[in-house]
C-alpha atoms as a PDB file:
ATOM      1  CA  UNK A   1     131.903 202.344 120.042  1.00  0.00           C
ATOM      2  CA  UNK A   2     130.575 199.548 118.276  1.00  0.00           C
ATOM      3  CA  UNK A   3     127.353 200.576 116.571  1.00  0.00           C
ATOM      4  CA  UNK A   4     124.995 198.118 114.367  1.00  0.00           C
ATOM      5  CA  UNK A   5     121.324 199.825 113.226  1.00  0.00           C
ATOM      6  CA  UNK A   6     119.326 197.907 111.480  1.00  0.00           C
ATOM      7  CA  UNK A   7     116.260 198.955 108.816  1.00  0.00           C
ATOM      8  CA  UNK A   8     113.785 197.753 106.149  1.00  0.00           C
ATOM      9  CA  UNK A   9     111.574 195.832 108.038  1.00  0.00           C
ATOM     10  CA  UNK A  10     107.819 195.917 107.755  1.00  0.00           C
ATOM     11  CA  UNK A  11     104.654 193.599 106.725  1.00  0.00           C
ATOM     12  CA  UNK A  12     104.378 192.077 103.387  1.00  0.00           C
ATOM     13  CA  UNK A  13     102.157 189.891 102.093  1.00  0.00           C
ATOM     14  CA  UNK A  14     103.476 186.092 101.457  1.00  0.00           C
ATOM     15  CA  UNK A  15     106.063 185.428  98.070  1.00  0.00           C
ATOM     16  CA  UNK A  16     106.827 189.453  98.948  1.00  0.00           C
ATOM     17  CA  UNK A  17     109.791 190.939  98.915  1.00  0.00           C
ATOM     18  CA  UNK A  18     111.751 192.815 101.435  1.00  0.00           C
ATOM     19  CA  UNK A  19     115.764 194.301 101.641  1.00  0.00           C
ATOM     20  CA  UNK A  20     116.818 194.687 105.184  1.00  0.00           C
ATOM     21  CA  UNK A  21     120.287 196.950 105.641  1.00  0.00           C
ATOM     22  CA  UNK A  22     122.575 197.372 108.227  1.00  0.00           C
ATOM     23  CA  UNK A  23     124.638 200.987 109.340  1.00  0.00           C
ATOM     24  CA  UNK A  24     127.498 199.762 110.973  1.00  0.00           C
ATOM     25  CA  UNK A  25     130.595 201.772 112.555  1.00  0.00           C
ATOM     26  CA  UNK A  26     133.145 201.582 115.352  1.00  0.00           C
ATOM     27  CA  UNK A  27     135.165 198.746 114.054  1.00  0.00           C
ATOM     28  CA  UNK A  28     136.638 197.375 110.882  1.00  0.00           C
ATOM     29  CA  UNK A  29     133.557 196.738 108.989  1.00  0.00           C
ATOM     30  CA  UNK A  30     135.588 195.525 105.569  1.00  0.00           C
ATOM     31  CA  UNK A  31     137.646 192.733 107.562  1.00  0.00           C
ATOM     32  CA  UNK A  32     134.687 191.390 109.741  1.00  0.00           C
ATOM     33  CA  UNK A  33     132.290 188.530 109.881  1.00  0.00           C
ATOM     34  CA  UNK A  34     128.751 189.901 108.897  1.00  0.00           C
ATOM     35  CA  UNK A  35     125.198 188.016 110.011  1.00  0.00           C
ATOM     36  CA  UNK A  36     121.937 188.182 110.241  1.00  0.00           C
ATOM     37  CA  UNK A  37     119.993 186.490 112.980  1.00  0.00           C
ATOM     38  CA  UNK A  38     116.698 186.691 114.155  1.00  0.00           C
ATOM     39  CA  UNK A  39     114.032 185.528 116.464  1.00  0.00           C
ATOM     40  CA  UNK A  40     110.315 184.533 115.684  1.00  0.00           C
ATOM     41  CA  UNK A  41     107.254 185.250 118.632  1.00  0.00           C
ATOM     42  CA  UNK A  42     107.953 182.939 121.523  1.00  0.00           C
ATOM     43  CA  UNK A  43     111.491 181.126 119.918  1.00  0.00           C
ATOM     44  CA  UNK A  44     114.983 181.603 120.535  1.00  0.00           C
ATOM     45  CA  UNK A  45     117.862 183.183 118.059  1.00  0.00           C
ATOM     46  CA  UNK A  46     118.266 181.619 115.134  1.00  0.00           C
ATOM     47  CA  UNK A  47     121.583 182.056 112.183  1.00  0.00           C
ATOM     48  CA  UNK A  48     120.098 183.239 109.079  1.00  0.00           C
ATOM     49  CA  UNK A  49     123.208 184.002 107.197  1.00  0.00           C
ATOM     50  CA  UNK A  50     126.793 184.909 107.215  1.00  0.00           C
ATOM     51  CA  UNK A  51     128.968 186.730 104.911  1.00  0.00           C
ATOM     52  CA  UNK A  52     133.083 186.320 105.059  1.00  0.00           C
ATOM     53  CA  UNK A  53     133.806 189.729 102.404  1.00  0.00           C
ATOM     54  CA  UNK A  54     138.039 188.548 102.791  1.00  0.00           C
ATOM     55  CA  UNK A  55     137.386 185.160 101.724  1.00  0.00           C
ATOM     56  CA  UNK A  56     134.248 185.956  99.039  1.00  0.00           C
ATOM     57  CA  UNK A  57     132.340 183.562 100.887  1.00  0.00           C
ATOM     58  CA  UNK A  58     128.352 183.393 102.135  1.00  0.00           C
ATOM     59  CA  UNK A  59     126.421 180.794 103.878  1.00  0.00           C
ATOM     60  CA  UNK A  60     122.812 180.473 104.457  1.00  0.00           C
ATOM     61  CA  UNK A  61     120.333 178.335 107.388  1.00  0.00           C
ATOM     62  CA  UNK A  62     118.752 175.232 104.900  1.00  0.00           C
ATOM     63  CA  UNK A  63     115.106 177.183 105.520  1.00  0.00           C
ATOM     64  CA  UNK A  64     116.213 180.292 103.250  1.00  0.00           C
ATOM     65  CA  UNK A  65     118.500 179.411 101.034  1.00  0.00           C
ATOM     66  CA  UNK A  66     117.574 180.036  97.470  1.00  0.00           C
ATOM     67  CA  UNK A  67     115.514 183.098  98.635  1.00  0.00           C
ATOM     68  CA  UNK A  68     117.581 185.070 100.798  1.00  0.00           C
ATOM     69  CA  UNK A  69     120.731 186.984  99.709  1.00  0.00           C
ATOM     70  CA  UNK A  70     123.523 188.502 102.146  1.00  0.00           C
ATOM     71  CA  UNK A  71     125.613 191.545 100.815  1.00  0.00           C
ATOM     72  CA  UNK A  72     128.207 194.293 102.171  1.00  0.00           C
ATOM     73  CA  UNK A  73     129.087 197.463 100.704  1.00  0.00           C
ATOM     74  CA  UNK A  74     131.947 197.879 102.312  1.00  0.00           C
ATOM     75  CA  UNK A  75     132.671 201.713 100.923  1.00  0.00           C
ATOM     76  CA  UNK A  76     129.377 202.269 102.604  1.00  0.00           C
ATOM     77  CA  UNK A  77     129.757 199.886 105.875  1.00  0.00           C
ATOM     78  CA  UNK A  78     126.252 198.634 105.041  1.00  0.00           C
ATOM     79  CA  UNK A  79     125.171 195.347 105.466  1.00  0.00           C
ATOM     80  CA  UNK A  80     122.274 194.305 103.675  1.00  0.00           C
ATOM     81  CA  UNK A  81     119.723 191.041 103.237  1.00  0.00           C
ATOM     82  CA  UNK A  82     117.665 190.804 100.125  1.00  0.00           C
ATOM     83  CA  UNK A  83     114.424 188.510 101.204  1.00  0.00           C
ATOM     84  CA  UNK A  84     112.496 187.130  98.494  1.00  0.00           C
ATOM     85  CA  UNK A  85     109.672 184.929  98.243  1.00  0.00           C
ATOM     86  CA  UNK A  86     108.822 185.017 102.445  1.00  0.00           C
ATOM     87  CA  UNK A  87     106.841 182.805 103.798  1.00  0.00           C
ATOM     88  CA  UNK A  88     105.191 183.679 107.208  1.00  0.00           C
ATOM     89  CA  UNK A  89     107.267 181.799 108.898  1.00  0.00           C
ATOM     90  CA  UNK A  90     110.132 184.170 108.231  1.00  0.00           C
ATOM     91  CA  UNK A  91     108.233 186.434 110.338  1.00  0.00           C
ATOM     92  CA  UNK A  92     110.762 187.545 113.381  1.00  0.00           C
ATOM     93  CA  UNK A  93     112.861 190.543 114.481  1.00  0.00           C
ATOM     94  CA  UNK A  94     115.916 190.339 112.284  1.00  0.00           C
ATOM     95  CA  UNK A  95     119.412 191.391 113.927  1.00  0.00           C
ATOM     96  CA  UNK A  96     122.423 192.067 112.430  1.00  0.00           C
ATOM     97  CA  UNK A  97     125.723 191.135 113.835  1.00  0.00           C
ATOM     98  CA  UNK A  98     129.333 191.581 114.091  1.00  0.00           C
ATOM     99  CA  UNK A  99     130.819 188.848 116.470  1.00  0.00           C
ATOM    100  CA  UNK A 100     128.709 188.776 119.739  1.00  0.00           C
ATOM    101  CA  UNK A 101     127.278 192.704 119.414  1.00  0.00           C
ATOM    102  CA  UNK A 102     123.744 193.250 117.467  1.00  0.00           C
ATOM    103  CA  UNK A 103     121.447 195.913 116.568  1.00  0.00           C
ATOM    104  CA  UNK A 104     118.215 196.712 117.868  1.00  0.00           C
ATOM    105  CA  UNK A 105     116.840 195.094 115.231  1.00  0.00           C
ATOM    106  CA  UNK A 106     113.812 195.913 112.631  1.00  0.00           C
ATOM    107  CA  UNK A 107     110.398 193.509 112.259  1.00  0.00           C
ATOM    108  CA  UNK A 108     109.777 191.592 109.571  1.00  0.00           C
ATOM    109  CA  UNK A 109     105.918 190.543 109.340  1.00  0.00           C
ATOM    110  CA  UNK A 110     105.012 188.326 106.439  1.00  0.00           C
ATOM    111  CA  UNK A 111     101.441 187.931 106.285  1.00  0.00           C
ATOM    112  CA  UNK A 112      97.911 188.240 104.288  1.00  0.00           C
END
């Protein structure tokens, strides 16, 4: 069973700092396509990031690049997302992913 839990949320004040991880089990963590998603109050699902840990590859939405970093530990199957220098309009539940399956997700509150 296909199992994604998601932590490190909370509030922090604006040009904080937060690292979100992911526990993930039930499939090949070390071959598969990682992301993070999330969704502010009132919007839809948006990409934040994807990591590719067979090709050595990461990609990042325009809005976070430069601030967010996406990492595996793959002898850990943890998924993380380093968040630096948030703005409140990074505020959102943030989901990991593994193909169409997320977590429950973890809140992410950036404000004074």
């Amino acid at each position: 069973e296909v199992q994604l839990v998601e932590s490190g949320g909370g509030l922090v004040q604006p040009g904080g700092s937060l690292r979100l991880s992911c526990a993930a089990s039930g499939f090949p963590f070390s071959s598969t396509l990682m992301s993070w998603v999330r969704q502010a109050p009132g919007k839809g699902l948006e990409w934040v990031s994807t990591i590719n840990s067979v090709r050595g590859s990461t990609s990042y939405t325009d809005s976070v690049k430069g601030r967010f970093t996406i990492s595996k530990d793959n002898a850990k199957n943890t998924l993380y997302l380093q968040m630096n220098s948030l703005k409140p309009e990074d505020t959102a539940v943030y989901y990991c992913a593994a193909g169409s399956r997320r977590g429950q997700g973890t809140q992410v509150t950036v404000s004074s």
